[in-house]
C-alpha atoms as a PDB file:
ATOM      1  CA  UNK A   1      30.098  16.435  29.790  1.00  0.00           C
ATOM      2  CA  UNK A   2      29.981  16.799  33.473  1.00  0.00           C
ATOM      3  CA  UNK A   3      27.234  15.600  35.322  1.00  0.00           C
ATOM      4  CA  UNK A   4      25.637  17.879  37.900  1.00  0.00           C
ATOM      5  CA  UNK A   5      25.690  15.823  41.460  1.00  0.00           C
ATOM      6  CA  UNK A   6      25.242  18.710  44.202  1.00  0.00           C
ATOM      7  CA  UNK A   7      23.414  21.941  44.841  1.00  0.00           C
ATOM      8  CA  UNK A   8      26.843  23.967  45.322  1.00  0.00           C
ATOM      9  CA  UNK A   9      28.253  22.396  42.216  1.00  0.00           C
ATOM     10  CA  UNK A  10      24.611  23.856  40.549  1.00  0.00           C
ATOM     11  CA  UNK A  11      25.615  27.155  42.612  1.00  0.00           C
ATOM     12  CA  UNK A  12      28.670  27.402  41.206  1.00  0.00           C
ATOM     13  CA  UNK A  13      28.344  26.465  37.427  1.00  0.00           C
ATOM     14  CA  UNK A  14      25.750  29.450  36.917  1.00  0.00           C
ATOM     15  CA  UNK A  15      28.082  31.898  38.049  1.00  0.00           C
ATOM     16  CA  UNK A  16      30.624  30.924  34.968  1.00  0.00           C
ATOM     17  CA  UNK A  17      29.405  29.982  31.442  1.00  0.00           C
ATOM     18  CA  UNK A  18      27.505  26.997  31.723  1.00  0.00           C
ATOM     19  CA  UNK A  19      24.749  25.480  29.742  1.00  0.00           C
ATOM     20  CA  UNK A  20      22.674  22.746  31.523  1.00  0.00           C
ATOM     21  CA  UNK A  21      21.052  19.881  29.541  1.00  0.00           C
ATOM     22  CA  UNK A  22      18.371  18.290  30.921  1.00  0.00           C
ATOM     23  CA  UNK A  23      17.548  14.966  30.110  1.00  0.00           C
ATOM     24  CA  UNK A  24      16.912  11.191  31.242  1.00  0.00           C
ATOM     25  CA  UNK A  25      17.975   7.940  30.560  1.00  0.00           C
ATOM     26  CA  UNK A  26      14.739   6.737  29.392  1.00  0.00           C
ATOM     27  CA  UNK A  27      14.333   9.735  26.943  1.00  0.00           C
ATOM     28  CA  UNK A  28      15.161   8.279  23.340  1.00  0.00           C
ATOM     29  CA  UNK A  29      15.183  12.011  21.853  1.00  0.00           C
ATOM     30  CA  UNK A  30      17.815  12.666  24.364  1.00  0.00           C
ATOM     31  CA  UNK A  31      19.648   9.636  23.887  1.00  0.00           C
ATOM     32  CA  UNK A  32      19.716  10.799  19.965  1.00  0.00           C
ATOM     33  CA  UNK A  33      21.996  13.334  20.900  1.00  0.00           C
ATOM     34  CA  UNK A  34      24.431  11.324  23.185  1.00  0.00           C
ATOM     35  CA  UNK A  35      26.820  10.916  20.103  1.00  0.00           C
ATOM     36  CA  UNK A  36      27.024  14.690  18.830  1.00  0.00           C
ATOM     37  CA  UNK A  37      27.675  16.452  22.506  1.00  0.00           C
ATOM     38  CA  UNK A  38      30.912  15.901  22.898  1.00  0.00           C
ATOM     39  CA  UNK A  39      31.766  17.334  19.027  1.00  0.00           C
ATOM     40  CA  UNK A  40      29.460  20.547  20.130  1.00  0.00           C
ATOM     41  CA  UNK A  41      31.161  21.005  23.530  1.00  0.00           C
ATOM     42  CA  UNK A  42      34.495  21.013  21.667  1.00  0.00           C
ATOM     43  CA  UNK A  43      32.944  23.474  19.122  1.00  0.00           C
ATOM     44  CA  UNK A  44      31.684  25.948  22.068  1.00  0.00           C
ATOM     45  CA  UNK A  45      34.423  25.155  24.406  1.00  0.00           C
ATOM     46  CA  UNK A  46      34.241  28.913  26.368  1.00  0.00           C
ATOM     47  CA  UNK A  47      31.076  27.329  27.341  1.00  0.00           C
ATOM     48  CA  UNK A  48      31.298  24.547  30.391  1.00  0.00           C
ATOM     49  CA  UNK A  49      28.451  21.531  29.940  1.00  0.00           C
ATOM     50  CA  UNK A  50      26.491  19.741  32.209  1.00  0.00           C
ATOM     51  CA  UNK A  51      24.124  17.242  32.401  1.00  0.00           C
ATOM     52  CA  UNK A  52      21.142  17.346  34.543  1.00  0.00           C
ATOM     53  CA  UNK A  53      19.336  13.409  35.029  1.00  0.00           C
ATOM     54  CA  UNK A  54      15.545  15.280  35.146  1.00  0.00           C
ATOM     55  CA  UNK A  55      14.952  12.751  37.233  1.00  0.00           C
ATOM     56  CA  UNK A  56      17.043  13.278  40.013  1.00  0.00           C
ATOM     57  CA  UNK A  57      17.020  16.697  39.897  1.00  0.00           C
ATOM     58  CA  UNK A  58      13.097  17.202  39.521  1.00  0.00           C
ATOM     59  CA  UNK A  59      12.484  20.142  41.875  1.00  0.00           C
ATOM     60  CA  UNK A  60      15.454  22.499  40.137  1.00  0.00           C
ATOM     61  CA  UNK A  61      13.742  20.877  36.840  1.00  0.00           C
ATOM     62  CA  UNK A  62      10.706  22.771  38.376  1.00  0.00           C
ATOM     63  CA  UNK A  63      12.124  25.473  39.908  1.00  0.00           C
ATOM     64  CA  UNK A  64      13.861  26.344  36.160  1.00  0.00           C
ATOM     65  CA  UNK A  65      10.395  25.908  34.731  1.00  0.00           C
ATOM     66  CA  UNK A  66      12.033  22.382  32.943  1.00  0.00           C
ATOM     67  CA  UNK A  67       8.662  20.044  31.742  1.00  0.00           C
ATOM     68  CA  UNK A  68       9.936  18.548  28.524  1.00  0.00           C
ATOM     69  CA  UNK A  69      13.429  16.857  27.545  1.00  0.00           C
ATOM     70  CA  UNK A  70      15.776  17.441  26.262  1.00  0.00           C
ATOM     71  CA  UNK A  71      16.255  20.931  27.377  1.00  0.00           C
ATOM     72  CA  UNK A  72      18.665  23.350  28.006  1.00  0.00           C
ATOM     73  CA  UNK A  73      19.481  26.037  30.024  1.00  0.00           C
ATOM     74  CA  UNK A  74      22.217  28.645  29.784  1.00  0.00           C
ATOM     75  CA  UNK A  75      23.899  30.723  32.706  1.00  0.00           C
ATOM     76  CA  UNK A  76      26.426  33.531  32.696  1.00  0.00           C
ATOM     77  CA  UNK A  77      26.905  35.572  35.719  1.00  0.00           C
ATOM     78  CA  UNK A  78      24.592  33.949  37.855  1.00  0.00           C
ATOM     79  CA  UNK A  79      21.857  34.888  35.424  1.00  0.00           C
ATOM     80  CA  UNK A  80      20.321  32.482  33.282  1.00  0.00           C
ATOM     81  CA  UNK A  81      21.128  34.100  29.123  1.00  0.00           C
ATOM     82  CA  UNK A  82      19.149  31.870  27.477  1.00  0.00           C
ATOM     83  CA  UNK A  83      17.241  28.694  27.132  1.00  0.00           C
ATOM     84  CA  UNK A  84      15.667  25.959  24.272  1.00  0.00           C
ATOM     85  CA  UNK A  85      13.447  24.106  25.930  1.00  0.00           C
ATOM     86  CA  UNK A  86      10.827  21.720  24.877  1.00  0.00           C
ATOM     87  CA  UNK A  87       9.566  17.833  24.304  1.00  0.00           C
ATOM     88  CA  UNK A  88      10.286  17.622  20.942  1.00  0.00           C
ATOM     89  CA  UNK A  89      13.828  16.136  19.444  1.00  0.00           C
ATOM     90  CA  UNK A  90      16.476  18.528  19.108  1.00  0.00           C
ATOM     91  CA  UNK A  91      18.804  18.045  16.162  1.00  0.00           C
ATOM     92  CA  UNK A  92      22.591  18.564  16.743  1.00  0.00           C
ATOM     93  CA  UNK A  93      22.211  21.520  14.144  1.00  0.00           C
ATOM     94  CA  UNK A  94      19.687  22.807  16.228  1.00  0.00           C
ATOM     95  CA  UNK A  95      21.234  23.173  19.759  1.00  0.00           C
ATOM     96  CA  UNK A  96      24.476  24.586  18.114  1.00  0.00           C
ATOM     97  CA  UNK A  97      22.329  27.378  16.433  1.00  0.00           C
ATOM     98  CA  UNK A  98      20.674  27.820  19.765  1.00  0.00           C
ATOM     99  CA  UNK A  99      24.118  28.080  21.035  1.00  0.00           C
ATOM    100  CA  UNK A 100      25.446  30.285  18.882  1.00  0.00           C
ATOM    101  CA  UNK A 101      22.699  32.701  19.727  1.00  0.00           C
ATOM    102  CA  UNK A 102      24.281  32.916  23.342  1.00  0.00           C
ATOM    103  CA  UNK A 103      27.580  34.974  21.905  1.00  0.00           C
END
């Protein structure tokens, strides 16, 4: 997964298919799903993934409404398609339901 390091790279990842996961190296729930994301990325491959350190990215975390982790966000277009958002612990089978929902 790549990691999101600039504005323009942010810029230019919503314009394609991109899904956003936000998350933190603290977070254990997010940490739970370390070992299943690179089997889903493979799985939804027409979809590009990036990882967003909440941390270091806390005012687009705000500015995409972002308060609990792990979340994620989906783009297409420049317009965001989706999102599952939330505190609670996401389970792999989970976030590739949510991302089967995208099309």
């Amino acid at each position: 997964m790549k990691q999101l390091t600039t504005m323009n790279e942010y810029t230019a990842a919503k314009q394609g298919k991109s899904v956003l996961m936000f998350s933190a190296t603290w977070c254990g729930d997010c940490r739970f799903l370390d070992p299943f994301m690179p089997d889903i990325e493979a799985k939804f491959s027409d979809w590009s993934f990036y990882y967003v350190d909440r941390d270091e990215w806390m005012e687009l975390a705000q500015e995409l409404d972002i308060f609990g982790i792990p979340s994620f966000v989906a783009f297409n277009g420049g317009q965001e398609v989706d999102r599952y958002v939330g505190r609670e612990r996401k389970t792999p089978e989970q976030v590739e339901a949510f991302l089967h929902g995208l099309g």
